[in-house]
Protein backbone atom coordinates (compact mmCIF):
# COMPACT_ATOMS: atom_id res chain seq x y z
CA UNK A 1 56.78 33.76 -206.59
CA UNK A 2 54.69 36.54 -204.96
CA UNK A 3 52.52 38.20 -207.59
CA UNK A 4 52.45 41.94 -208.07
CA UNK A 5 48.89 42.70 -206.89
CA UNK A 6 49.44 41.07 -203.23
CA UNK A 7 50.89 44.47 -202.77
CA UNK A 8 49.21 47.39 -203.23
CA UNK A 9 51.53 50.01 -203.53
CA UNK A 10 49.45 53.25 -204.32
CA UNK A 11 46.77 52.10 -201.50
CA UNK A 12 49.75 52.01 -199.06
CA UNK A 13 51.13 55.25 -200.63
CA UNK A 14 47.54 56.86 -199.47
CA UNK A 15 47.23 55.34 -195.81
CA UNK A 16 50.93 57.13 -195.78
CA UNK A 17 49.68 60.47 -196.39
CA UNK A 18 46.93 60.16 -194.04
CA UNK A 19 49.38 59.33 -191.49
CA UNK A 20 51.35 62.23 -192.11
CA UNK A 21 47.96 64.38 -192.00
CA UNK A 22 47.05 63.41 -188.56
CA UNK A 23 51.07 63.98 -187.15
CA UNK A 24 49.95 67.66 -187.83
CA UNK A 25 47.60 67.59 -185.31
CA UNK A 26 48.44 70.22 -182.33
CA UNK A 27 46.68 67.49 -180.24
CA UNK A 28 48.46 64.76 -181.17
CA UNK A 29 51.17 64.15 -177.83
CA UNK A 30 48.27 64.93 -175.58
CA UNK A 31 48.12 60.91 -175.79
CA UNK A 32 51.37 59.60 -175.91
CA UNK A 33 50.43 55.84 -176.48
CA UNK A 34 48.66 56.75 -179.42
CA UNK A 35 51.44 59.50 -180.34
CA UNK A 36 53.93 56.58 -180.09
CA UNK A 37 51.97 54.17 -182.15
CA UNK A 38 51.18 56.87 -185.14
CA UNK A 39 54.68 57.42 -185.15
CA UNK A 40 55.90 54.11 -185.73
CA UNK A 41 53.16 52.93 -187.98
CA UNK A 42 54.47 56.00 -190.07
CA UNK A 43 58.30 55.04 -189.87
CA UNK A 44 57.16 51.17 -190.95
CA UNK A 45 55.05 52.41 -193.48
CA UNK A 46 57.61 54.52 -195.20
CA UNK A 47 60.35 52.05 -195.05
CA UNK A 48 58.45 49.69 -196.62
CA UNK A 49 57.20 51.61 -199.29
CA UNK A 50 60.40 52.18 -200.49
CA UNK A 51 61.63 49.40 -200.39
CA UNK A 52 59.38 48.06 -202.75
CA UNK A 53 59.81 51.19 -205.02
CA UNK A 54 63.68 50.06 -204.93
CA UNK A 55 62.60 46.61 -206.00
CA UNK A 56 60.50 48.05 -208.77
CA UNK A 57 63.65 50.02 -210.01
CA UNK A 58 65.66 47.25 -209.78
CA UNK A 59 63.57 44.59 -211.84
CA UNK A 60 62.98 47.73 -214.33
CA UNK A 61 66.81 47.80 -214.67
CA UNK A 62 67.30 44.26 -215.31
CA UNK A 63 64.76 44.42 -217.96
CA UNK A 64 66.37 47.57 -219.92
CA UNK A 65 69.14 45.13 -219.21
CA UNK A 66 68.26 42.26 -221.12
CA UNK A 67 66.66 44.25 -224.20
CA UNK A 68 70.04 45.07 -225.16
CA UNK A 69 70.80 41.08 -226.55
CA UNK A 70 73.66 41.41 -225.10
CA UNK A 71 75.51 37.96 -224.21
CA UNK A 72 77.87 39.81 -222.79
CA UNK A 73 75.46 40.87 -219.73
CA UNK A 74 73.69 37.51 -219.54
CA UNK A 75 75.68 36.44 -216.13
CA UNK A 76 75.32 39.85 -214.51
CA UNK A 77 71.38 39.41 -215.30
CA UNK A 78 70.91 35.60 -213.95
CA UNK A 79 72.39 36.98 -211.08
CA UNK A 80 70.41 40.04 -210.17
CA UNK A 81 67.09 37.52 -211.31
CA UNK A 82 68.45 35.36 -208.44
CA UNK A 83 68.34 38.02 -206.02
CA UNK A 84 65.31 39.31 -206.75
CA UNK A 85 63.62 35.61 -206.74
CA UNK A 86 64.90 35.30 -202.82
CA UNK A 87 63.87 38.72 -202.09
CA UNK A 88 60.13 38.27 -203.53
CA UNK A 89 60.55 34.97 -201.25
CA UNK A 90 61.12 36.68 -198.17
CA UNK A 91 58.41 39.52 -199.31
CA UNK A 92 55.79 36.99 -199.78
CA UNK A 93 56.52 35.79 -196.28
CA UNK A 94 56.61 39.38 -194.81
CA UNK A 95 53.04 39.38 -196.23
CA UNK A 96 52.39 36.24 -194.81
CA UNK A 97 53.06 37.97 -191.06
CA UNK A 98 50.28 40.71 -190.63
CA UNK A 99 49.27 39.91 -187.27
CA UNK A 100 49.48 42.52 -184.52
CA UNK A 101 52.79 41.23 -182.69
CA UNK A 102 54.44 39.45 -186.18
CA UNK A 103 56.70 42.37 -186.72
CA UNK A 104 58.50 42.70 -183.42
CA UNK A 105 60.31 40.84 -180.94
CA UNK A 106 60.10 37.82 -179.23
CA UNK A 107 61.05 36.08 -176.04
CA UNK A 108 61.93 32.26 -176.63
CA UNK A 109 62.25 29.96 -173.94
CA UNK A 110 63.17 26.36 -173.56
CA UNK A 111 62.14 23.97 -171.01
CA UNK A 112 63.80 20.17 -170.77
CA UNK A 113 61.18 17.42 -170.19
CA UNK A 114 61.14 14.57 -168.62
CA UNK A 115 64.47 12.03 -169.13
CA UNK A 116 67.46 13.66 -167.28
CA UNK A 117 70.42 14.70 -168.75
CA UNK A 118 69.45 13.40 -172.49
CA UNK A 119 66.45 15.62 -172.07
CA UNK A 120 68.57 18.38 -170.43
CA UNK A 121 71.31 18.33 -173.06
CA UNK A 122 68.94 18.32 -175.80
CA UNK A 123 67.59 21.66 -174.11
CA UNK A 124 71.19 22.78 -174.73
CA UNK A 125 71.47 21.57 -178.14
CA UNK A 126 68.04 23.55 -179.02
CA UNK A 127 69.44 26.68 -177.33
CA UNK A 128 72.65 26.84 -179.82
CA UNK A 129 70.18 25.93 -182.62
CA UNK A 130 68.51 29.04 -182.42
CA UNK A 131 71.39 30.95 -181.07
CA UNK A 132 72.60 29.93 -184.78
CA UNK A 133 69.41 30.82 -186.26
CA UNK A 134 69.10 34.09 -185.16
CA UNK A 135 72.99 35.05 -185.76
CA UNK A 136 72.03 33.55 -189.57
CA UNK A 137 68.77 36.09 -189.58
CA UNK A 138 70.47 39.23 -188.44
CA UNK A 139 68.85 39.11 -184.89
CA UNK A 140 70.18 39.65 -181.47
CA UNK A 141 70.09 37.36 -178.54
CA UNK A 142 69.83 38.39 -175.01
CA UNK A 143 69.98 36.01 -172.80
CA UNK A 144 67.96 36.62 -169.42
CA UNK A 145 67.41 33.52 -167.23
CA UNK A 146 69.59 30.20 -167.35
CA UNK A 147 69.70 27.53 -165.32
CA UNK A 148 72.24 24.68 -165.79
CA UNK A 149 71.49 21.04 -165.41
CA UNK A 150 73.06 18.92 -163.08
CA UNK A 151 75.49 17.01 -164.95
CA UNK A 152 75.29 18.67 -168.70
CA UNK A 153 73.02 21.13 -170.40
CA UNK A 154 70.48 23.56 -169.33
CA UNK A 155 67.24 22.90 -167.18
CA UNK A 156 66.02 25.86 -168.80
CA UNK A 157 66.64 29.19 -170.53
CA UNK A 158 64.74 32.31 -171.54
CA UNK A 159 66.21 34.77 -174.43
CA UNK A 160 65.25 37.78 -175.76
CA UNK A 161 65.33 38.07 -179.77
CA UNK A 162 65.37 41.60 -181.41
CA UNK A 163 65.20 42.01 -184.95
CA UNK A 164 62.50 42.76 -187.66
CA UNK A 165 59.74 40.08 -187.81
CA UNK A 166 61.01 37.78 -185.29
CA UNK A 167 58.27 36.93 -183.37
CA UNK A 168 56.29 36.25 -186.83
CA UNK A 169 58.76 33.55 -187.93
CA UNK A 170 59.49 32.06 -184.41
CA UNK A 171 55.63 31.56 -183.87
CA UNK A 172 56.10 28.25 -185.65
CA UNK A 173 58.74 27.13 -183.02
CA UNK A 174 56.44 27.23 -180.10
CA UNK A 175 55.29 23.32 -178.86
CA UNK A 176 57.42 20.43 -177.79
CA UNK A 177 60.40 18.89 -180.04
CA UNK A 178 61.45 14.98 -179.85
CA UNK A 179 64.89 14.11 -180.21
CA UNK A 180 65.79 10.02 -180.75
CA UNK A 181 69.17 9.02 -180.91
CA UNK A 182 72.10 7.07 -179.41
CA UNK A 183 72.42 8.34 -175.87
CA UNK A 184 76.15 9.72 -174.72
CA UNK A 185 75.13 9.62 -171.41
CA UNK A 186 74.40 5.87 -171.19
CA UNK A 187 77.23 3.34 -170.65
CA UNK A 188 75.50 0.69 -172.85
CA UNK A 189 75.00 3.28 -175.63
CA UNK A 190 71.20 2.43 -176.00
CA UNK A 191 68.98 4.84 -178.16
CA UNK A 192 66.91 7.29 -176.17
CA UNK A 193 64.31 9.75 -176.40
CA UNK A 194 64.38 13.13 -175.13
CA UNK A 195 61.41 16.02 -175.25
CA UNK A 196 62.10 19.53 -174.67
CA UNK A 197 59.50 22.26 -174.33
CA UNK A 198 60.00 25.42 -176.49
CA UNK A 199 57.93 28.63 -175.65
CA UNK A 200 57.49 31.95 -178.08
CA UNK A 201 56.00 34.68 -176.56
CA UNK A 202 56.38 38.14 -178.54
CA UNK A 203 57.24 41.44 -176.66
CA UNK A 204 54.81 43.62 -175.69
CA UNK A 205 55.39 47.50 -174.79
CA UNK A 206 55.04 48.85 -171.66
CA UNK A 207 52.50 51.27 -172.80
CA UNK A 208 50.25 48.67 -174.92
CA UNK A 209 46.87 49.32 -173.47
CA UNK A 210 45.48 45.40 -174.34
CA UNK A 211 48.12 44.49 -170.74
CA UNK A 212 48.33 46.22 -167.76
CA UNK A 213 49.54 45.35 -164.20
CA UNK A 214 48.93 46.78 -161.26
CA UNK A 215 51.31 46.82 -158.54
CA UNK A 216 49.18 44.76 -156.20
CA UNK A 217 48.64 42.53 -158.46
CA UNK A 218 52.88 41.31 -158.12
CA UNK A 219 55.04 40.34 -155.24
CA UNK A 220 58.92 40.64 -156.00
CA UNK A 221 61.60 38.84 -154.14
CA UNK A 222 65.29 39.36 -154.83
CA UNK A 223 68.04 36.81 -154.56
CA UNK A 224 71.73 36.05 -155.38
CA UNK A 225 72.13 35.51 -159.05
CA UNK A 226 72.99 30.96 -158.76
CA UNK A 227 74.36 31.30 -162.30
CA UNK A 228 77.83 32.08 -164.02
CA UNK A 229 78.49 35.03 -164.22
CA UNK A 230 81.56 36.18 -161.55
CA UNK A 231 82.17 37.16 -158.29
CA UNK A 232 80.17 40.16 -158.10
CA UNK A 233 76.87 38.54 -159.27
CA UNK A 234 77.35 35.93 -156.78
CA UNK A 235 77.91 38.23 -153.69
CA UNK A 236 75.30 40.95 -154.54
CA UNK A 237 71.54 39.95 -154.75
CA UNK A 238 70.68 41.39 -158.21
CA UNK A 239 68.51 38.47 -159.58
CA UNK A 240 65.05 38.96 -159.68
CA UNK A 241 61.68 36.78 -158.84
CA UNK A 242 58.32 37.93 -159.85
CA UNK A 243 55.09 36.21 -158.97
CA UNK A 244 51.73 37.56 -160.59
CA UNK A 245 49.44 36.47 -157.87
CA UNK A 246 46.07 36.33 -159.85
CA UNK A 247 48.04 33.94 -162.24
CA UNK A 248 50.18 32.29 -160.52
CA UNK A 249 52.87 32.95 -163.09
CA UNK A 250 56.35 32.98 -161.99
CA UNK A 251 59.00 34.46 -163.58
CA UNK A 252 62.58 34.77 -162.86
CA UNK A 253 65.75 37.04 -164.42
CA UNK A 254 69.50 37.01 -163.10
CA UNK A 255 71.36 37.72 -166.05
CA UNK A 256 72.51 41.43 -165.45
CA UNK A 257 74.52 42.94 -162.61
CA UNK A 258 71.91 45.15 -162.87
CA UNK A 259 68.91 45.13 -160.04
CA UNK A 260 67.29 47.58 -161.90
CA UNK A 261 67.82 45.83 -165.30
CA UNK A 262 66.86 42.69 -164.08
CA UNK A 263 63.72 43.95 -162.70
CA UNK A 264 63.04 45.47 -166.35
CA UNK A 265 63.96 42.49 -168.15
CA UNK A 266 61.09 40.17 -165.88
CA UNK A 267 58.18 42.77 -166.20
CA UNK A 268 58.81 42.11 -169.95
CA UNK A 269 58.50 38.43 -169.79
CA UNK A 270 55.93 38.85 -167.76
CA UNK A 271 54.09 40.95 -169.72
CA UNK A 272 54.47 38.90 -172.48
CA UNK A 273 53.12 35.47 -170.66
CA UNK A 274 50.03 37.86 -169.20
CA UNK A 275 49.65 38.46 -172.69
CA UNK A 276 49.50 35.07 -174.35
CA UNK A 277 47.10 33.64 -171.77
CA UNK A 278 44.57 36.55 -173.01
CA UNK A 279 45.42 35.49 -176.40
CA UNK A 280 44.78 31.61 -175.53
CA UNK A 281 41.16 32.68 -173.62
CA UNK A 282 40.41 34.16 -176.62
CA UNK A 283 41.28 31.49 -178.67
CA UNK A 284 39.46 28.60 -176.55
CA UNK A 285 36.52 30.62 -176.82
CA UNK A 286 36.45 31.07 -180.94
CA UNK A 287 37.66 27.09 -181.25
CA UNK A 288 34.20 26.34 -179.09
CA UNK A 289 32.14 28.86 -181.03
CA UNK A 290 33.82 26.11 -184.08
CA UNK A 291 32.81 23.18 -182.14
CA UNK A 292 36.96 22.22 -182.05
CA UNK A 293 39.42 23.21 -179.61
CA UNK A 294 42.50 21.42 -178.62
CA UNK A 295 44.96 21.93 -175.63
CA UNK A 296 48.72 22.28 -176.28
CA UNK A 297 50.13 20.27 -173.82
CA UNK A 298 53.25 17.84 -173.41
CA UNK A 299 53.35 14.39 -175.42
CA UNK A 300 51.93 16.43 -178.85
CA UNK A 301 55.07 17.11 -180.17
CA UNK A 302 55.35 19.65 -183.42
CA UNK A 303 58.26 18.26 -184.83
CA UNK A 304 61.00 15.53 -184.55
CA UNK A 305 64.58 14.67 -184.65
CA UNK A 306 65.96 11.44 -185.57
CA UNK A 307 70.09 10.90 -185.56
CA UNK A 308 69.31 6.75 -184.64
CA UNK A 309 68.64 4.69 -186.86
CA UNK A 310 68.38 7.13 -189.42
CA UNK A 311 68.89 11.33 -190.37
CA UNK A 312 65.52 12.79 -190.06
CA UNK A 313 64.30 16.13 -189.31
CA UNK A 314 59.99 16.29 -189.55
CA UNK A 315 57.42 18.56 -188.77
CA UNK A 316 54.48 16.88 -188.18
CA UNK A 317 52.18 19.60 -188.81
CA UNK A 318 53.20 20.51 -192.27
CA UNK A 319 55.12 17.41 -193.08
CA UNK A 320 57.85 19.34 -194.55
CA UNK A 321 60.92 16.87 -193.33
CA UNK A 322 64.80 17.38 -194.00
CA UNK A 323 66.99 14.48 -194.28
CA UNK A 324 70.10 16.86 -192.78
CA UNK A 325 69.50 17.01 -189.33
CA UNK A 326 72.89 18.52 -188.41
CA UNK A 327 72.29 21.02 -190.59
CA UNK A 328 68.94 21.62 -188.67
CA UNK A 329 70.73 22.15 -185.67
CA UNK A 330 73.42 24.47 -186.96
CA UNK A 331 70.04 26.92 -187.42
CA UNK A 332 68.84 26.10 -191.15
CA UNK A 333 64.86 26.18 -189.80
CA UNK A 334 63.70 28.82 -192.94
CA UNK A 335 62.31 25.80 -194.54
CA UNK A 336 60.18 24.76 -191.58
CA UNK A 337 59.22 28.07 -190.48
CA UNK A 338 58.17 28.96 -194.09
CA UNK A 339 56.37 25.52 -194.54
CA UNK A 340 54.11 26.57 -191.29
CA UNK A 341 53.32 29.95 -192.21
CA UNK A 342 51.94 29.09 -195.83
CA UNK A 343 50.22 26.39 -194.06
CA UNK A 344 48.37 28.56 -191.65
């Protein structure tokens, strides 16, 4: 359980009226990026104070509760000491995520590897996994680039995920997953293995100073939309292709009718790509200053997934392992993400 002190609620009550102070300044909108920023680092702030004045209220309650002796009460208390347990869990968590993109959204994408239609399908089967995930965490999905394999599953898929902290738990998802099992797509039923990429990039605002991209610096194509999605998307060229020419990076969006919104939705992703290959230079360069660094790349997969000859879920960088893969897949992945972040 968290302890008291990790959060220090009359420091945070202080940086709040600073805040407040410097919204009073007649020069304040003169810089809207910074305007923006103060604003929402005041709105966060105050939320989360209190909340954690509502927990203190609550656990004061309970205890008035139980210095009655009352059996009568004694259910009513072991539940409200059950709540609070989970929500101190999820608190010390929240404290957990205090890096600069943790608390907002993410993109997710997932790539099939090498192996066909296993490695195709198991792209699919990872897409409704976290399709469950996020419905179980009170997070919306957008979906904004699919493409289909040829004979089941996906090739690949990109998604936006809104909701509070999302990037900060899906941060654990990023790498390559491993599925073994008994393949459905081979007549002689023979156990396979299947990789699938899975990339988490968080989302980065348009007026964040740390990315910028000038116009030059993108060529943008426009095409007919090749997925599902009706006959107007097929005769109207709404979907969207977006190369960043210093890069190299391509990336592609023809989810929406929308031109417009399509257009949107890629400068997004690629904002958020532009962004993690700063944050990976950056990286390299401390891991060197360490003596250590160590390229992600295909073949190091973070976790795995047996269904043949036994019911195995493991991550290999925290060893937590579940012996209930389905329920895995059906978006139960609290226990792994939690297991990474108090490993990190």
């Amino acid at each position: 359980m968290i302890s008291w002190c990790t959060f220090d609620l009359p420091g945070k009550e202080t940086q709040l009226i600073i805040l407040e102070r410097e919204t009073e300044d007649p020069n304040l909108w003169s810089n809207q990026t910074r305007a923006h920023q103060l604003m929402k680092n005041l709105v966060d702030l105050r939320d989360e104070i209190q909340s954690w004045k509502k927990l203190e209220k609550k656990i004061s309650d309970i205890v008035e509760l139980a210095d009655l002796k009352d059996e009568s009460y004694r259910e009513e208390i072991l539940i409200e000491i059950n709540a609070i347990e989970k929500d101190l869990s999820q608190r010390e968590l929240s404290v957990l995520l205090s890096e600069k993109y943790d608390r907002g959204n993410a993109f997710l994408g997932i790539h099939a590897g090498a192996g066909g239609t296993d490695s195709q399908d198991w792209a699919a089967m990872l897409e409704r996994m976290y399709l469950r995930w996020a419905d179980q965490n009170s997070c919306a999905v957008e979906i904004l680039d699919r493409s289909i394999g040829e004979e089941a599953g996906i090739k690949s898929v990109t998604m936006s995920i809104t909701g509070k902290y999302a990037y900060g738990y899906l941060k654990s998802e990023k790498g390559v997953h491993r599925l073994v099992r008994l393949s459905p797509f081979d007549a002689n039923h023979r156990r396979h293995t299947s990789f699938a990429m899975v990339e988490i990039l968080p989302e980065v605002e348009e007026d964040d100073e740390s990315i910028q991209i000038p116009v030059d610096d993108v060529r943008i194509d426009v095409f007919k939309s090749s997925g599902a999605g009706g006959q107007n998307v097929q005769k109207n060229s709404t979907a969207i292709r977006l190369m960043h020419i210093p890069t190299g990076i391509i990336v592609t969006c023809q989810n929406e009718r929308s031109l417009l919104q399509n257009r949107e939705n890629a400068f997004r992703v690629l904002r958020a790509k532009l962004l993690e290959i700063k944050q990976q230079e950056q990286e390299k360069e401390r891991a060197q200053l360490r003596g250590v660094y160590q390229k992600a790349e295909w073949g190091s997969q973070i976790r795995s997934y047996v269904l043949h000859p036994y019911q195995l879920a493991k991550d290999h960088r925290t060893e937590h392992e579940v012996g209930n893969v389905n329920s895995v897949l059906d978006g139960d992945l609290n226990g792994f993400i939690e297991a990474y972040l108090k490993a990190q």
